[in-house]
N, C-alpha and C. Protein backbone atom coordinates (compact mmCIF):
# COMPACT_ATOMS: atom_id res chain seq x y z
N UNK A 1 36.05 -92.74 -31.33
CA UNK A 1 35.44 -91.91 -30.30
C UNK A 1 35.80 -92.45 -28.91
N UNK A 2 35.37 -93.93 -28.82
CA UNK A 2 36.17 -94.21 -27.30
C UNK A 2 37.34 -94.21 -26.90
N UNK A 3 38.60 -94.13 -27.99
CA UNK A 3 40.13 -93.82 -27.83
C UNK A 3 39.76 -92.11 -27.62
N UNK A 4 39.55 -91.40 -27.90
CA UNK A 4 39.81 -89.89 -27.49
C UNK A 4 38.92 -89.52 -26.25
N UNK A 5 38.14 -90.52 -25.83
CA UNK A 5 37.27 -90.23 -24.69
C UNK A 5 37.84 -90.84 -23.33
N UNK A 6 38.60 -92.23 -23.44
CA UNK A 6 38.71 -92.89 -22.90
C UNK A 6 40.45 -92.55 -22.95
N UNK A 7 41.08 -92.56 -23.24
CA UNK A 7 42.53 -91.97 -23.54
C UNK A 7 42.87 -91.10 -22.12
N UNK A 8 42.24 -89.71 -22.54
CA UNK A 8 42.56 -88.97 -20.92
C UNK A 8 42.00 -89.74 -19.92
N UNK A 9 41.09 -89.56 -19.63
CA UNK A 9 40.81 -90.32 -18.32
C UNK A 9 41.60 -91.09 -17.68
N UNK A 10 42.00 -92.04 -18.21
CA UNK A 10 43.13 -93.35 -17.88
C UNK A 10 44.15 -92.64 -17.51
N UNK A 11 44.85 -91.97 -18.53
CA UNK A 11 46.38 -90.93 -18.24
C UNK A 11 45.93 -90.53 -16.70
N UNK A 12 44.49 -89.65 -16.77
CA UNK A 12 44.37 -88.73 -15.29
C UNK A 12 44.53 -89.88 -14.02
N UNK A 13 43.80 -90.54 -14.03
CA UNK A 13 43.64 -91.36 -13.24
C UNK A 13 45.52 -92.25 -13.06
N UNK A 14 46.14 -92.45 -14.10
CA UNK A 14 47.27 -93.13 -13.62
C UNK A 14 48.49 -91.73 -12.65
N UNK A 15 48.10 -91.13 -13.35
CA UNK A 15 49.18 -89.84 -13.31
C UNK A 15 48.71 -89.19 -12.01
N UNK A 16 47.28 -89.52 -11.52
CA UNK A 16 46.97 -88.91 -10.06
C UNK A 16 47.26 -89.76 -9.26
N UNK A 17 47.21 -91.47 -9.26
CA UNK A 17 47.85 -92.45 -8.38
C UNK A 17 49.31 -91.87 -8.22
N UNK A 18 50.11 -91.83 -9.14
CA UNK A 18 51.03 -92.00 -9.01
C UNK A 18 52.00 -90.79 -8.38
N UNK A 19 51.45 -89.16 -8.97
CA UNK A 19 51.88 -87.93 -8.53
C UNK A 19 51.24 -87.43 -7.34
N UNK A 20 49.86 -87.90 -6.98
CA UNK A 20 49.28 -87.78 -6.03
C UNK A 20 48.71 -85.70 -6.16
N UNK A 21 48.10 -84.96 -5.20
CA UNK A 21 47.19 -84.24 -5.42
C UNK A 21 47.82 -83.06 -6.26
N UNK A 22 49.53 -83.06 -6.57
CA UNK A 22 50.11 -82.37 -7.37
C UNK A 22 50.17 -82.48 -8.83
N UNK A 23 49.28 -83.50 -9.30
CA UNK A 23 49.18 -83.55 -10.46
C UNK A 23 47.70 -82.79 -10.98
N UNK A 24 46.73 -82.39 -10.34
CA UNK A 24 46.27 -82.06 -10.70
C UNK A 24 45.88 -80.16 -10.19
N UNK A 25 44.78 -79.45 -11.28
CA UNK A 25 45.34 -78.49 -11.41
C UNK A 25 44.02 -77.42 -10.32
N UNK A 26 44.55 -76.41 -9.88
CA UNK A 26 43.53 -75.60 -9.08
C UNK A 26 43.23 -74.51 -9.87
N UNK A 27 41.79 -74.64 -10.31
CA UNK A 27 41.56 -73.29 -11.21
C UNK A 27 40.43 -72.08 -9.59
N UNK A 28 40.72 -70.31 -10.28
CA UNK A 28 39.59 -70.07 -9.16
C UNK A 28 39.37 -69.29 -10.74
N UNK A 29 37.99 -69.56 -10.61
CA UNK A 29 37.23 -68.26 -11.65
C UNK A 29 35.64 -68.49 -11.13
N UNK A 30 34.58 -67.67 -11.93
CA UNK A 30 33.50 -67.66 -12.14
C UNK A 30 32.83 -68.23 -13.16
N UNK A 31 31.68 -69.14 -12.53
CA UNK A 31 30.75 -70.23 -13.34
C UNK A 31 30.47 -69.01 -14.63
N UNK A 32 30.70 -69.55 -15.89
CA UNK A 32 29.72 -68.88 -16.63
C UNK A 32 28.51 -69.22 -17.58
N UNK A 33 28.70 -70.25 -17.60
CA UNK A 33 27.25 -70.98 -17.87
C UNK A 33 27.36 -72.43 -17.05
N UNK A 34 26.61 -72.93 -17.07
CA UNK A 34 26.10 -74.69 -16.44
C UNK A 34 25.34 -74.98 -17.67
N UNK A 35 25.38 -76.12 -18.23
CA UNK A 35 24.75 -77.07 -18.80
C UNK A 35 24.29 -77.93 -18.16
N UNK A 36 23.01 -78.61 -18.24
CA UNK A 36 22.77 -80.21 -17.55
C UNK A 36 21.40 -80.26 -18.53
N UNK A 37 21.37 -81.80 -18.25
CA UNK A 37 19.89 -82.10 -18.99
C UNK A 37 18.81 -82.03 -17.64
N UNK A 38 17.62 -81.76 -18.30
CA UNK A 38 16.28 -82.22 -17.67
C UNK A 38 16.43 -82.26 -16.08
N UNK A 39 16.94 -81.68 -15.20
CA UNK A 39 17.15 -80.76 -14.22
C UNK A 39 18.49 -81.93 -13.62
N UNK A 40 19.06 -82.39 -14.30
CA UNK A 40 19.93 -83.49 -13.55
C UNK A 40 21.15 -83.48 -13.46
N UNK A 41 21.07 -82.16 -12.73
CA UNK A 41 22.36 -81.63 -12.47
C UNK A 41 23.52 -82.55 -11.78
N UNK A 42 22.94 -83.79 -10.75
CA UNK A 42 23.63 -84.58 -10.25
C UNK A 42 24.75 -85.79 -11.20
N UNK A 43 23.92 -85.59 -12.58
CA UNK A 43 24.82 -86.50 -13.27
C UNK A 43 25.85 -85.89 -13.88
N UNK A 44 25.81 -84.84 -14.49
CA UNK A 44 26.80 -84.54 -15.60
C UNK A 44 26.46 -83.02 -15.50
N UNK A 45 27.07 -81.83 -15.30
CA UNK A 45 27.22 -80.75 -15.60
C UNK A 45 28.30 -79.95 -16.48
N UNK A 46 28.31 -78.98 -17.45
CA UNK A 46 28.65 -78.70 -18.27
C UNK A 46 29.09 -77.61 -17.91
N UNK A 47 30.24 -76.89 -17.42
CA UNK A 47 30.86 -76.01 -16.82
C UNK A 47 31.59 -74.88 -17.41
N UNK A 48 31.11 -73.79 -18.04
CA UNK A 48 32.26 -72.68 -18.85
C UNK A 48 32.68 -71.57 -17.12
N UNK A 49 33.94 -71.76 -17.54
CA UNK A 49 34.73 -71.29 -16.51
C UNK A 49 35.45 -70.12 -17.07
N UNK A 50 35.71 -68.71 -16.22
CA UNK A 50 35.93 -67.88 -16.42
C UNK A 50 36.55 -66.99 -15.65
N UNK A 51 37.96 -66.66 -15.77
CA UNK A 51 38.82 -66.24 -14.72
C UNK A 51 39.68 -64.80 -15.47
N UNK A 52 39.12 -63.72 -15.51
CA UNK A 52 39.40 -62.81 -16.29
C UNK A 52 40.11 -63.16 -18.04
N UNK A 53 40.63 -62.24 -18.22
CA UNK A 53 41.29 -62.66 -19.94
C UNK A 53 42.35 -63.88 -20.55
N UNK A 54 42.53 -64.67 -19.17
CA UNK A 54 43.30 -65.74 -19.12
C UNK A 54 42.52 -66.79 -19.45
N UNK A 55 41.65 -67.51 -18.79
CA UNK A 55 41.14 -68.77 -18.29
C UNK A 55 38.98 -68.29 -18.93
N UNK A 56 38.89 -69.45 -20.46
CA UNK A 56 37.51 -69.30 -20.38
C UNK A 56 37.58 -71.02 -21.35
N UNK A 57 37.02 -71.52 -20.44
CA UNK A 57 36.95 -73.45 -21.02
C UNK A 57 36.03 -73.78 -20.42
N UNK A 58 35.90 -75.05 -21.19
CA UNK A 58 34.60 -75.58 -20.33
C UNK A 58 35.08 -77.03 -19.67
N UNK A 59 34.42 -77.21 -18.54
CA UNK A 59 34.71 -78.06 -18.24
C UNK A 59 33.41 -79.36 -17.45
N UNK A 60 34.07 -80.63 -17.05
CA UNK A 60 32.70 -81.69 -17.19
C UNK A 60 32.27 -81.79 -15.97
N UNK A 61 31.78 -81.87 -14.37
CA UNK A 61 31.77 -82.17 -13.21
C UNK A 61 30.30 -83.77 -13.09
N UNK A 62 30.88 -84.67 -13.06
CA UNK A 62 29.83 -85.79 -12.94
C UNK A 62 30.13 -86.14 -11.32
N UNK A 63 28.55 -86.45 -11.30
CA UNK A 63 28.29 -87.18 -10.23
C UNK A 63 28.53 -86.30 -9.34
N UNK A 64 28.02 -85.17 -8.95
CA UNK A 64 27.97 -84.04 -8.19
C UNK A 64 26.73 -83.90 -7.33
N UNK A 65 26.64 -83.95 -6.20
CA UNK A 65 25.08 -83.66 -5.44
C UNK A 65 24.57 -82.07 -5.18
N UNK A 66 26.05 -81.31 -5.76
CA UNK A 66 25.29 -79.44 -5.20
C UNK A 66 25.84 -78.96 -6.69
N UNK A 67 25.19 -77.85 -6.84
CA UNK A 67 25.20 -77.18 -8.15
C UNK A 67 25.85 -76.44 -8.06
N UNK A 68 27.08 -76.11 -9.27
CA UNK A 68 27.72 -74.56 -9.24
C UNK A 68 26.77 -74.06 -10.00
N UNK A 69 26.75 -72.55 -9.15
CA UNK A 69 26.24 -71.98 -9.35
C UNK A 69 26.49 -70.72 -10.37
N UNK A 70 25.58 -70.62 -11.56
CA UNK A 70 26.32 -69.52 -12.49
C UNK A 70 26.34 -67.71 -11.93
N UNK A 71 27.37 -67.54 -11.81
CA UNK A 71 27.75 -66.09 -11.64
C UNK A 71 28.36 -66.17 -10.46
N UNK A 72 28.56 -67.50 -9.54
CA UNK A 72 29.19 -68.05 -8.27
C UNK A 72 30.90 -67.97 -8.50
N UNK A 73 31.59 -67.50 -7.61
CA UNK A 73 33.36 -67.93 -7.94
C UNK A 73 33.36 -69.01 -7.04
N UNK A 74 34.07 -70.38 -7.18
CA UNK A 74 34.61 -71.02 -7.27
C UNK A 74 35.99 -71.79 -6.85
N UNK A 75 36.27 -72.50 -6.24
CA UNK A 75 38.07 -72.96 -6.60
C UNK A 75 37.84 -74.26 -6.92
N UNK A 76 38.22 -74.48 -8.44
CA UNK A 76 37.94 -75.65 -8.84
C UNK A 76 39.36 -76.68 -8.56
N UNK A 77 39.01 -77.87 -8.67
CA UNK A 77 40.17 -79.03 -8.86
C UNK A 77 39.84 -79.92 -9.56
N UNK A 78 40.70 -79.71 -11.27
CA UNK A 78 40.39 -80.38 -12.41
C UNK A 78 41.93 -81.38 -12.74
N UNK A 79 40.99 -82.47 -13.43
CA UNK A 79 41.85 -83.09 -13.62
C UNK A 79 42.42 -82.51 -15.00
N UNK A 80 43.82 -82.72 -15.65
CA UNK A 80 44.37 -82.04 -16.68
C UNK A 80 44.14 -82.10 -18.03
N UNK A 81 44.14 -83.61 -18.07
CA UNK A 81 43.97 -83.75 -19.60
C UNK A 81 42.41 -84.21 -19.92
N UNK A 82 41.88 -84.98 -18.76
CA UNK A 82 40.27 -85.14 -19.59
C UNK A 82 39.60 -83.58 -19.15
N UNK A 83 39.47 -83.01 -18.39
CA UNK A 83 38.94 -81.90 -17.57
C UNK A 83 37.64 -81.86 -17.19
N UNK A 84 37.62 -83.07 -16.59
CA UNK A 84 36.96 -83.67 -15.41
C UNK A 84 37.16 -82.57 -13.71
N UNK A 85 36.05 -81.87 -13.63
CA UNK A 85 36.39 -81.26 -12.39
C UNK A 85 36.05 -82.46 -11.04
N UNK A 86 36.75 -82.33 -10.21
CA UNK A 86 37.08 -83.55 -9.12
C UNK A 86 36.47 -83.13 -7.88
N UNK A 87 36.44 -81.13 -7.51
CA UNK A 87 35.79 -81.09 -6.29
C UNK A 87 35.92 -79.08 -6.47
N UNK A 88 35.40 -78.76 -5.97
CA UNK A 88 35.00 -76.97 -5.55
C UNK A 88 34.54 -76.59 -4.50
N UNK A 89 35.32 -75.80 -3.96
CA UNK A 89 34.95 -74.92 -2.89
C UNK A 89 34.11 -73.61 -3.42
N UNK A 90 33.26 -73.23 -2.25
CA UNK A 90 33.38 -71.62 -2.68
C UNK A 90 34.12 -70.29 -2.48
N UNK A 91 34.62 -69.78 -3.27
CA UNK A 91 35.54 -68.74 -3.53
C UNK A 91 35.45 -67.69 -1.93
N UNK A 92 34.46 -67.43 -1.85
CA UNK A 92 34.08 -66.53 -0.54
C UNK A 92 34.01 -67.32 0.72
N UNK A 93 33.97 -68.11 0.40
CA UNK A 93 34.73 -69.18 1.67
C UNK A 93 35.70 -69.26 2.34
N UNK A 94 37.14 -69.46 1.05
CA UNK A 94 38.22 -69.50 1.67
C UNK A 94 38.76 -68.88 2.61
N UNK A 95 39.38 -69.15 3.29
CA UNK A 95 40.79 -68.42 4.53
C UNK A 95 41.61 -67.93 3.50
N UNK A 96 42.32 -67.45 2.26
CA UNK A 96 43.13 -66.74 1.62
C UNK A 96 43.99 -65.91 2.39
């Protein structure tokens, strides 16, 4: 369990030193569920992401101080192989 947990992470983390912010990937979709325990959203959130008939995964965001919000769009920046999200804007935000 700690080789398949611990495995990506390391890769992400070497492969983002080294490729720098092109290694990792920009998703835009809509939250479709959040997971967290016992309202603690700041530690660990549980992310199903949803970007029409292409893009529906889930993904992990730790150590976060603001909540995505479900039914909110998004521009996520995940790392590749653990899918660890790293940071989000909101979708209606952008300058596009």
């Amino acid at each position: 369990m700690l080789y398949f947990v611990t495995t990506p992470v390391v890769t992400d983390c070497a492969a983002g030193i080294r490729e720098g912010r092109t290694y990792l990937l920009e998703i835009k979709g809509q939250v479709q569920d959040n997971s967290f325990n016992f309202g603690m959203f700041f530690l660990l959130q549980d992310l199903r992401i949803v970007d029409g008939p292409r893009l529906d995964k889930k993904y992990m965001a730790v150590y976060f101080g603001h909540l995505a919000r479900v039914g909110a769009s998004y521009k996520f920046l995940v790392a590749p192989k653990s899918g660890i999200v790293l940071d989000w804007e909101k979708k209606d935000e952008l300058y596009e």
